[in-house]
N, C-alpha and C. Protein backbone atom coordinates (compact mmCIF):
# COMPACT_ATOMS: atom_id res chain seq x y z
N UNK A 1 109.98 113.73 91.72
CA UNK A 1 108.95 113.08 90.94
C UNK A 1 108.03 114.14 90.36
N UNK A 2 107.42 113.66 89.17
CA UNK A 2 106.81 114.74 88.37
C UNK A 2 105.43 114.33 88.86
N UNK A 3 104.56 115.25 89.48
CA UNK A 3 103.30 114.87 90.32
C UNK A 3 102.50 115.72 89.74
N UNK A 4 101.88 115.49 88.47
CA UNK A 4 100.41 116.25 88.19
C UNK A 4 99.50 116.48 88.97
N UNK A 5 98.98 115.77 89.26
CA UNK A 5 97.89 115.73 90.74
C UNK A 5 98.32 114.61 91.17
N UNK A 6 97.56 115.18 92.69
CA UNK A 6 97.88 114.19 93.59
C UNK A 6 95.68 113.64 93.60
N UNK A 7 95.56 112.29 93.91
CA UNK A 7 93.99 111.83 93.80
C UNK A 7 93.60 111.01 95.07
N UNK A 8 92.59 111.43 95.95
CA UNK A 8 92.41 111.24 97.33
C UNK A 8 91.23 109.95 96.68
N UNK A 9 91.66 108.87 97.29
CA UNK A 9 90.63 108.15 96.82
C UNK A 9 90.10 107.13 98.41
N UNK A 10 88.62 107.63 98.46
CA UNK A 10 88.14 106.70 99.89
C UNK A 10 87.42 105.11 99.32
N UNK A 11 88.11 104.00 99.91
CA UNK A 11 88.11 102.63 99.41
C UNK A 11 87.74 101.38 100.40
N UNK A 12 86.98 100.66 100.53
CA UNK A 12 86.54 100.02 101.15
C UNK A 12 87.55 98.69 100.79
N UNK A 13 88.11 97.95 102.06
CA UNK A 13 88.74 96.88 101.39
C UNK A 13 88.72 96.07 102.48
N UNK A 14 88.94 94.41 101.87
CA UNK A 14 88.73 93.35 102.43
C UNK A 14 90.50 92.65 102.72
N UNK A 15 90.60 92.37 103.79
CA UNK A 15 92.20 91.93 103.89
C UNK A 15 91.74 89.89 103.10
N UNK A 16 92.84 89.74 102.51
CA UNK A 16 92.99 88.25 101.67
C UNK A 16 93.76 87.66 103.02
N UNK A 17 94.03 86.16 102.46
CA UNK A 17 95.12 85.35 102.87
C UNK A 17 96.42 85.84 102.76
N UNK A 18 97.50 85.85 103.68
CA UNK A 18 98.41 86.82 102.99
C UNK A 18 99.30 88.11 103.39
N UNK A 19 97.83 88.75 103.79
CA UNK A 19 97.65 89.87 104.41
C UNK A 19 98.10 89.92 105.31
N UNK A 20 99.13 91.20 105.34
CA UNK A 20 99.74 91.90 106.87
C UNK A 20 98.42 91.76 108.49
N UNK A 21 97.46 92.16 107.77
CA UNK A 21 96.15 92.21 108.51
C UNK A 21 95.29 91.04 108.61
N UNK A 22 94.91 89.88 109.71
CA UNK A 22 94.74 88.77 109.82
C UNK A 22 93.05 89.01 109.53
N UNK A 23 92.87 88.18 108.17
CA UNK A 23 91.54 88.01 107.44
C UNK A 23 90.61 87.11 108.34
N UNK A 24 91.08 86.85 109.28
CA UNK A 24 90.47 85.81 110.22
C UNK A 24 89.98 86.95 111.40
N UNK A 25 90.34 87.70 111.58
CA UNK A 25 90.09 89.26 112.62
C UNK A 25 89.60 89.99 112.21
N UNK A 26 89.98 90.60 111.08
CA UNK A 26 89.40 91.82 110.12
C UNK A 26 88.48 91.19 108.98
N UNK A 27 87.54 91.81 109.15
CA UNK A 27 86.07 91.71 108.16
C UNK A 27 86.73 92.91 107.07
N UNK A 28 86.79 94.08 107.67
CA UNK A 28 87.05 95.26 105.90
C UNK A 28 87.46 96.25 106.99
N UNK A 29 88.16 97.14 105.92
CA UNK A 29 88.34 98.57 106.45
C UNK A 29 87.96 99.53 105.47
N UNK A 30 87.97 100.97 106.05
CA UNK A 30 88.07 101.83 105.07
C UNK A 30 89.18 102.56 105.28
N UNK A 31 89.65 102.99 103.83
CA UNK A 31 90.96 103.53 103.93
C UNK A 31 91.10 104.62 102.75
N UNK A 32 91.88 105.64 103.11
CA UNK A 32 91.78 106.68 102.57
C UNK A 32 93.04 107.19 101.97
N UNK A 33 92.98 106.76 100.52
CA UNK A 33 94.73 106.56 99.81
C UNK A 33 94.86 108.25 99.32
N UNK A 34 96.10 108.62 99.11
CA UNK A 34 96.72 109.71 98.39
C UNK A 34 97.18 109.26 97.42
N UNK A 35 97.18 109.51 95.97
CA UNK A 35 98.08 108.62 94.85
C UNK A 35 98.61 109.95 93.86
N UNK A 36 99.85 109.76 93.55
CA UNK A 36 100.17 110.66 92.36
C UNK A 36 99.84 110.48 91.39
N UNK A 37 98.71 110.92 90.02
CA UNK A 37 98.82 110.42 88.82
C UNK A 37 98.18 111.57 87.83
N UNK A 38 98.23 111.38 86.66
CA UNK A 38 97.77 112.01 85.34
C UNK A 38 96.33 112.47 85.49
N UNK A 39 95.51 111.64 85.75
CA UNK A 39 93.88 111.28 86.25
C UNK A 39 93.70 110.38 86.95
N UNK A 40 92.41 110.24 87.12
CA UNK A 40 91.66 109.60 88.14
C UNK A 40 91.99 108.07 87.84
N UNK A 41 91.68 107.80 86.37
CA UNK A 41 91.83 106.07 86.36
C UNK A 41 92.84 106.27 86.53
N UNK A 42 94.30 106.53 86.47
CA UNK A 42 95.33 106.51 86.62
C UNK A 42 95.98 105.62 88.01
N UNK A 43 95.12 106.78 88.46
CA UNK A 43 95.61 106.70 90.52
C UNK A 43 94.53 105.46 90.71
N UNK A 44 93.61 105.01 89.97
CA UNK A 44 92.43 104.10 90.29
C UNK A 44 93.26 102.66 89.75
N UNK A 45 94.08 102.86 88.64
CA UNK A 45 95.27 101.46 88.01
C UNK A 45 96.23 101.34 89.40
N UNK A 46 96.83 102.21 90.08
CA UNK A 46 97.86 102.24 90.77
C UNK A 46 97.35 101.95 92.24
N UNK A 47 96.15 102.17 92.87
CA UNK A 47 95.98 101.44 93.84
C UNK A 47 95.00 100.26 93.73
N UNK A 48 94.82 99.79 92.17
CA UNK A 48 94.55 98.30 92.41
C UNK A 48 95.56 97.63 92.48
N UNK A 49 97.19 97.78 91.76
CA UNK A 49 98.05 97.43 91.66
C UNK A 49 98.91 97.28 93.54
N UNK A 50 98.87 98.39 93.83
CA UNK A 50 98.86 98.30 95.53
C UNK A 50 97.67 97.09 96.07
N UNK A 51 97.02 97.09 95.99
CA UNK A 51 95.68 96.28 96.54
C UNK A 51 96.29 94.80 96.45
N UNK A 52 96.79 94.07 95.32
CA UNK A 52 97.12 92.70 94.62
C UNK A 52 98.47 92.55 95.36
N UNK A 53 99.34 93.83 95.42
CA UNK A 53 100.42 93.28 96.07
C UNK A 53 100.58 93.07 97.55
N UNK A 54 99.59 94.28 98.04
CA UNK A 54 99.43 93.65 99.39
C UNK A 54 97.97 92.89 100.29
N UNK A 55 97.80 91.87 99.02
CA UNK A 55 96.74 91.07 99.10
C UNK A 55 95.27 91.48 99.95
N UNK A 56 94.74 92.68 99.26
CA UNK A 56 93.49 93.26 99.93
C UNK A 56 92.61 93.06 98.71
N UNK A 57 90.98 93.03 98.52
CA UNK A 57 90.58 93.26 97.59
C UNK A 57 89.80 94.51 97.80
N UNK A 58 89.15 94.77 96.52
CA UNK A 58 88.86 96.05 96.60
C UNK A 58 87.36 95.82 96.63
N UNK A 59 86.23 96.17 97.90
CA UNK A 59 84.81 96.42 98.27
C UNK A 59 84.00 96.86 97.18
N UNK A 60 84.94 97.97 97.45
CA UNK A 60 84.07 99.40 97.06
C UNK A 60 84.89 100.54 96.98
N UNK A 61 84.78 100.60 95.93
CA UNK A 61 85.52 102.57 96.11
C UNK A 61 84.12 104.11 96.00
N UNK A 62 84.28 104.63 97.05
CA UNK A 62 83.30 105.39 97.34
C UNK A 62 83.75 106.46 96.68
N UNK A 63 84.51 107.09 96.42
CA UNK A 63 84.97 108.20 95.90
C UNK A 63 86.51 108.19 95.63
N UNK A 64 86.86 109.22 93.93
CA UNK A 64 87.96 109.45 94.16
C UNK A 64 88.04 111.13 93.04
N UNK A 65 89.18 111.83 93.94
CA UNK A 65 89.03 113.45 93.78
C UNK A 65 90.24 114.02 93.53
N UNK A 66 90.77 114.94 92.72
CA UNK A 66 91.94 115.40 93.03
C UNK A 66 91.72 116.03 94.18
N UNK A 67 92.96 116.22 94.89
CA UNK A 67 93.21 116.39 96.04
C UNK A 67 92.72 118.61 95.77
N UNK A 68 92.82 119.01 95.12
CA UNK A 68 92.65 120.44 94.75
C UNK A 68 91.22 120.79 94.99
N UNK A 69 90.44 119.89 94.19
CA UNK A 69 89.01 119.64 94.75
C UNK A 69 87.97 119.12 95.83
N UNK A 70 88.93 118.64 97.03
CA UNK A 70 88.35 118.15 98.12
C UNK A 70 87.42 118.81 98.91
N UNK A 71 86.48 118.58 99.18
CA UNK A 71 85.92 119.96 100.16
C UNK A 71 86.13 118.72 101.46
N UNK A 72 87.18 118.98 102.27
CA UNK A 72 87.52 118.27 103.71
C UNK A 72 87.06 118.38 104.44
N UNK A 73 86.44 117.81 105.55
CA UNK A 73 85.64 117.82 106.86
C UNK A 73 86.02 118.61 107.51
N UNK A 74 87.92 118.40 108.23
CA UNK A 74 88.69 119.36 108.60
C UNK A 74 89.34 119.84 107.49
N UNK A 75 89.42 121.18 107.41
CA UNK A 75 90.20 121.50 105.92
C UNK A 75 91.44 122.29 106.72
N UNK A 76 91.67 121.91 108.39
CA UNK A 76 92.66 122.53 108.82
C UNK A 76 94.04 120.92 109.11
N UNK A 77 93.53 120.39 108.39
CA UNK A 77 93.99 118.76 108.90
C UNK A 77 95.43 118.53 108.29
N UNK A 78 96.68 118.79 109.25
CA UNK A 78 97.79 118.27 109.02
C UNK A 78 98.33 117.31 108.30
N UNK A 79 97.24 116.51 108.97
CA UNK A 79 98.25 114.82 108.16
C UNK A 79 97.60 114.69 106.77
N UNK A 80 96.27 115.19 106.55
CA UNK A 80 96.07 115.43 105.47
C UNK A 80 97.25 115.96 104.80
N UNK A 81 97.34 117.31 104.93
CA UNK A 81 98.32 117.86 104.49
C UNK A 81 99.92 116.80 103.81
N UNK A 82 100.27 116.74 104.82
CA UNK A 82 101.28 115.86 104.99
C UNK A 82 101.32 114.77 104.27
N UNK A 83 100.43 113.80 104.55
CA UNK A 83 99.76 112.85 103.57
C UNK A 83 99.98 113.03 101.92
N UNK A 84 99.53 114.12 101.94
CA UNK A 84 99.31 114.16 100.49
C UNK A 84 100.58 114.45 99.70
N UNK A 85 101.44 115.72 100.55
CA UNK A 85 102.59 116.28 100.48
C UNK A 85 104.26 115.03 99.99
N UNK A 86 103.82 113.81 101.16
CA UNK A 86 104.24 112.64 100.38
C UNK A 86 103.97 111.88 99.11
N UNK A 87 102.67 111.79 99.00
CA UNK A 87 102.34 111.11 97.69
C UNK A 87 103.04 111.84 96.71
N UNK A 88 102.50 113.35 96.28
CA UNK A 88 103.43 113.75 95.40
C UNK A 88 104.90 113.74 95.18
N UNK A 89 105.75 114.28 96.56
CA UNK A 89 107.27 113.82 96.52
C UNK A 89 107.50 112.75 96.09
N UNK A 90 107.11 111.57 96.57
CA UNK A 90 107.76 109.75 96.50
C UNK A 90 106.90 109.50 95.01
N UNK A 91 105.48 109.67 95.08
CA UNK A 91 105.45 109.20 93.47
C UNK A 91 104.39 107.60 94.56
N UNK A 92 104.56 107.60 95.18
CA UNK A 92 103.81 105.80 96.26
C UNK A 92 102.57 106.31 96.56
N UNK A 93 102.17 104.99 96.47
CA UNK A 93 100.64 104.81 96.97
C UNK A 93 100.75 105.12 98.51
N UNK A 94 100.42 106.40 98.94
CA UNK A 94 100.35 106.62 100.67
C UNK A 94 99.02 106.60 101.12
N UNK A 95 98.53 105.93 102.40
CA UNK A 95 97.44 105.86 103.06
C UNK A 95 97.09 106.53 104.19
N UNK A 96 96.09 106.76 105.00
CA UNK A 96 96.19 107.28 105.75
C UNK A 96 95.50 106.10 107.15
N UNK A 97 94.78 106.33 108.13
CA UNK A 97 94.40 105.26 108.77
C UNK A 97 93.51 104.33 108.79
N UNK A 98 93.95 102.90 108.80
CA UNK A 98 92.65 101.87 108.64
C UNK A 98 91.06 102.36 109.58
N UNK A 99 90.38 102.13 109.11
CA UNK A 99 88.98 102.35 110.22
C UNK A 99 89.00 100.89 109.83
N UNK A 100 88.91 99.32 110.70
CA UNK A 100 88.87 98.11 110.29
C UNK A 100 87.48 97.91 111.64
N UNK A 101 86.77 96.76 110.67
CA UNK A 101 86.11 96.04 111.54
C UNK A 101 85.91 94.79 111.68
N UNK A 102 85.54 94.25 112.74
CA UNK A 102 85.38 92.34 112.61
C UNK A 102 84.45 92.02 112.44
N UNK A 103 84.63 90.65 111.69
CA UNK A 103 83.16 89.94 110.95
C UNK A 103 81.92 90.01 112.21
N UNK A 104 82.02 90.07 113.87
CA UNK A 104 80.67 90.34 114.38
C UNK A 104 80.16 91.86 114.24
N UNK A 105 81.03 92.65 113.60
CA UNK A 105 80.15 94.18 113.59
C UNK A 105 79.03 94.15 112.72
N UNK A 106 78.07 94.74 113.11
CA UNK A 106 76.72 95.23 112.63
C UNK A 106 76.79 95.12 111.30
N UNK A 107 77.63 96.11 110.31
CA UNK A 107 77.34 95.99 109.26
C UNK A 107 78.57 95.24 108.02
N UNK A 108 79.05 94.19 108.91
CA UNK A 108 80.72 93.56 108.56
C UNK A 108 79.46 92.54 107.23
């Protein structure tokens, strides 16, 4: 796959009806996508398009970066690595781990 950049985008999302993730348990998560694309709206078209098919909506998107420009918390971080290393090969919307919470958390 031809991978211009790869675009780290951190996204706040709500699981629908539908959802792999029971909307009746889960209030939102945050989740932290890798996407291959041209630019930013690009990778921003392609994980709303992810979002609709696997019935999440989209919160909030807090940020989104090429991956070249990240300044990382750990900048020694594997799965980062890895993570990203897929998006570009496959060309797919890859994620990394839900942080989810339920409708009694503090700020659900």
């Amino acid at each position: 796959m031809d991978c211009s950049s790869v675009f780290v985008i951190l996204a706040e999302l709500r699981p629908l009806e539908g959802c792999e993730i029971d909307p009746c348990e889960v209030a939102g998560a945050a989740v932290r996508f890798y996407i291959c694309g041209r630019s930013a709206e690009a990778a921003n078209r392609k994980l709303s398009e992810w979002v609709v098919e696997n019935h999440f909506e989209i919160v909030e998107i807090d940020w989104c970066v090429d991956e070249a420009n990240v300044e990382w918390e750990y900048p020694d971080d594997k799965i980062a690595e890895e993570l990203i290393s897929e998006a570009r090969n496959s060309g797919d919307v890859v994620y990394g781990e839900f942080h989810a919470w339920r409708h009694d958390a503090p700020d659900a």
